[in-house]
C-alpha atoms as a PDB file:
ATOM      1  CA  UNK A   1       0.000   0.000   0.000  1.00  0.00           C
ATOM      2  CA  UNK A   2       1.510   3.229  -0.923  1.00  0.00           C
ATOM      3  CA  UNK A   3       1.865   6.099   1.962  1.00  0.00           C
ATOM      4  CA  UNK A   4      -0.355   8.806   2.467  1.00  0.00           C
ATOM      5  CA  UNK A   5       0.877  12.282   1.242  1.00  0.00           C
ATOM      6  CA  UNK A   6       0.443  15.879   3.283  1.00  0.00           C
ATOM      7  CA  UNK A   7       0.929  18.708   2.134  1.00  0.00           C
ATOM      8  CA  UNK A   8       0.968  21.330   4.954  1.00  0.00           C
ATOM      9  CA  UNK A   9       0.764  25.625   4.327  1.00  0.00           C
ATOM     10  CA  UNK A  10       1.489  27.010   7.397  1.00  0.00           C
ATOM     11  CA  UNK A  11       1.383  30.535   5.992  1.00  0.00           C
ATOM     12  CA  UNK A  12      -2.756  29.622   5.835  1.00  0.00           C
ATOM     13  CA  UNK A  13      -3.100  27.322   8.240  1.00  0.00           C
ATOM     14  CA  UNK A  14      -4.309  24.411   5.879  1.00  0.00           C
ATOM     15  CA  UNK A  15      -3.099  20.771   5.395  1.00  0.00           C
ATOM     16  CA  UNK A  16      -4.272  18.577   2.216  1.00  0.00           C
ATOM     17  CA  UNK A  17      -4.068  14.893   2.954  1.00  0.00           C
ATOM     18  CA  UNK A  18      -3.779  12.777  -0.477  1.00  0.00           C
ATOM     19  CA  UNK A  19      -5.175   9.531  -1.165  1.00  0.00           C
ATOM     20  CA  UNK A  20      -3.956   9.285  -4.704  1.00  0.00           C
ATOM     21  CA  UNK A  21      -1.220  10.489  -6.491  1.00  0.00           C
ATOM     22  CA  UNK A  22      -1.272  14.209  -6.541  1.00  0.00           C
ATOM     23  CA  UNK A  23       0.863  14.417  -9.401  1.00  0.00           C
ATOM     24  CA  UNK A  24      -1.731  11.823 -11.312  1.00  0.00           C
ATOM     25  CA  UNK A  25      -4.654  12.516 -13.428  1.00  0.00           C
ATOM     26  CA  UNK A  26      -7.209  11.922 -10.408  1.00  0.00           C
ATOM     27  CA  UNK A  27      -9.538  14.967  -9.973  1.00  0.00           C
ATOM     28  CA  UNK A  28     -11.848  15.731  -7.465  1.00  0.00           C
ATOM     29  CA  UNK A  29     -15.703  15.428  -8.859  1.00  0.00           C
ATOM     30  CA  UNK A  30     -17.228  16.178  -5.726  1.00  0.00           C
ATOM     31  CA  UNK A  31     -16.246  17.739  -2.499  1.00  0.00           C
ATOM     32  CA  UNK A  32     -18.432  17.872   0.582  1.00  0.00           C
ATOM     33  CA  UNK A  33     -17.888  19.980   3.013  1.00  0.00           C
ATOM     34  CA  UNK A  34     -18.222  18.864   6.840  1.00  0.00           C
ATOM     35  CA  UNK A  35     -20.516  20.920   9.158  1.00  0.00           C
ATOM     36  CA  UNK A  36     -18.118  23.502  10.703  1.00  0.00           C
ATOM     37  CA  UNK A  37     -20.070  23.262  13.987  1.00  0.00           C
ATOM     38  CA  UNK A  38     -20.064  19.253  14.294  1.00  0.00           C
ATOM     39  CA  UNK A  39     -15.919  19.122  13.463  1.00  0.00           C
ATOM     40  CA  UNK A  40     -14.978  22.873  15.147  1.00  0.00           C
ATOM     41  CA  UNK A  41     -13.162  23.833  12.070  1.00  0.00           C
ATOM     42  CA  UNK A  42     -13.764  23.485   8.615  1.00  0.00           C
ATOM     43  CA  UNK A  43     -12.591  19.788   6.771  1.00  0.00           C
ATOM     44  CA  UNK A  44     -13.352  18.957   3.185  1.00  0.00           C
ATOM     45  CA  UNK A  45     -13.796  16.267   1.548  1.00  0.00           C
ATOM     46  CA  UNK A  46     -12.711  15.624  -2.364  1.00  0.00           C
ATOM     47  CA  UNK A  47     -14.565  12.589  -3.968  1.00  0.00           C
ATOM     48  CA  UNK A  48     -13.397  11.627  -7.350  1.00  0.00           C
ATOM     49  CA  UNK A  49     -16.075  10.160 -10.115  1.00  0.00           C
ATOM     50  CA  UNK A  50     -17.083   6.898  -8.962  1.00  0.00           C
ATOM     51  CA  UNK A  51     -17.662   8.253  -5.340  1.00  0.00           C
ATOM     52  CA  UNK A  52     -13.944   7.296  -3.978  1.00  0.00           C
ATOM     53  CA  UNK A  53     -12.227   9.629  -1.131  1.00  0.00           C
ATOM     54  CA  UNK A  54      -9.404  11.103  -3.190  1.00  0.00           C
ATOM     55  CA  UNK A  55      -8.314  13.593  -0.492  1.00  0.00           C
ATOM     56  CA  UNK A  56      -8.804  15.376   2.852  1.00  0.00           C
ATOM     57  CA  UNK A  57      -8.609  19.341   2.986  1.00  0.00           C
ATOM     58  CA  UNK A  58      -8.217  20.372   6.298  1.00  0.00           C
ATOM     59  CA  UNK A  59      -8.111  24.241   7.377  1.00  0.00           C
ATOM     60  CA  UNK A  60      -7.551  25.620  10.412  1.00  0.00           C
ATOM     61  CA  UNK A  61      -4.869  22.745  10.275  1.00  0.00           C
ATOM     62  CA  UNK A  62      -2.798  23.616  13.651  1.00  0.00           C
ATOM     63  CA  UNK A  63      -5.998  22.398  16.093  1.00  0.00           C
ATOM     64  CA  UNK A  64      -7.069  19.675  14.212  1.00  0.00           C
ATOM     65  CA  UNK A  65      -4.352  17.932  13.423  1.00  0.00           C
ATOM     66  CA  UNK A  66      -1.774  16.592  15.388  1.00  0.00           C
ATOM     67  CA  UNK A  67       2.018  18.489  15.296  1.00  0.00           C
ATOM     68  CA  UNK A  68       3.893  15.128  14.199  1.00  0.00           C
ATOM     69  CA  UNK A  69       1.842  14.883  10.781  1.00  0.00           C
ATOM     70  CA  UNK A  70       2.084  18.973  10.089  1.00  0.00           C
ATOM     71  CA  UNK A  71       6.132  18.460  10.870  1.00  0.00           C
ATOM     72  CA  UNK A  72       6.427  15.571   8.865  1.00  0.00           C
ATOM     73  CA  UNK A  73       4.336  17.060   5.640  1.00  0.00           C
ATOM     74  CA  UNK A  74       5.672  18.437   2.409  1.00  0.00           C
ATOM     75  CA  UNK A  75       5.286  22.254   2.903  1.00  0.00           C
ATOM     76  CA  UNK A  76       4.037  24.926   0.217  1.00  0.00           C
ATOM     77  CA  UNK A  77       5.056  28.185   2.562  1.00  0.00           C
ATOM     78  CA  UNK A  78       8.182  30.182   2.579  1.00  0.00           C
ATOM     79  CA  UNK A  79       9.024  28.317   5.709  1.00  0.00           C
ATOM     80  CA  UNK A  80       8.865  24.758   4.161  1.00  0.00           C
ATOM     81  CA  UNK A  81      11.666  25.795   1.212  1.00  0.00           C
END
């Protein structure tokens, strides 16, 4: 089984948790957004075509996520390069 990517921007606050290759042709056909009130935070999630989970998008990524997976994530900020 092939690992999970993260991507983590710390300059916004918001992680992206892969399922698929995010360098392949996979697109998200569907997202659903969670009930902000029922999570505390706003988490999306990407479906692709035949109704898979493709991805997690997780804002507001510092409280709802735990420090090990932001640390260990590829980062998209200034910081990260």
């Amino acid at each position: 089984m092939p690992d999970v990517k993260v991507t983590y921007d710390k300059s916004v606050n918001a992680a992206y948790i892969y399922f698929t290759d995010p360098q392949g042709s996979v697109r998200s056909a569907h997202t659903y957004p969670c009930n902000p009130i029922d999570v505390d935070g706003m988490i999306n999630l990407d479906f692709d075509e035949q109704g898979r989970l493709i991805g997690i998008e997780v804002l507001a990524a510092t409280s709802k996520l735990p420090e090990y997976v932001l640390q260990a994530a590829e980062r998209l900020d200034s910081e990260g390069s």
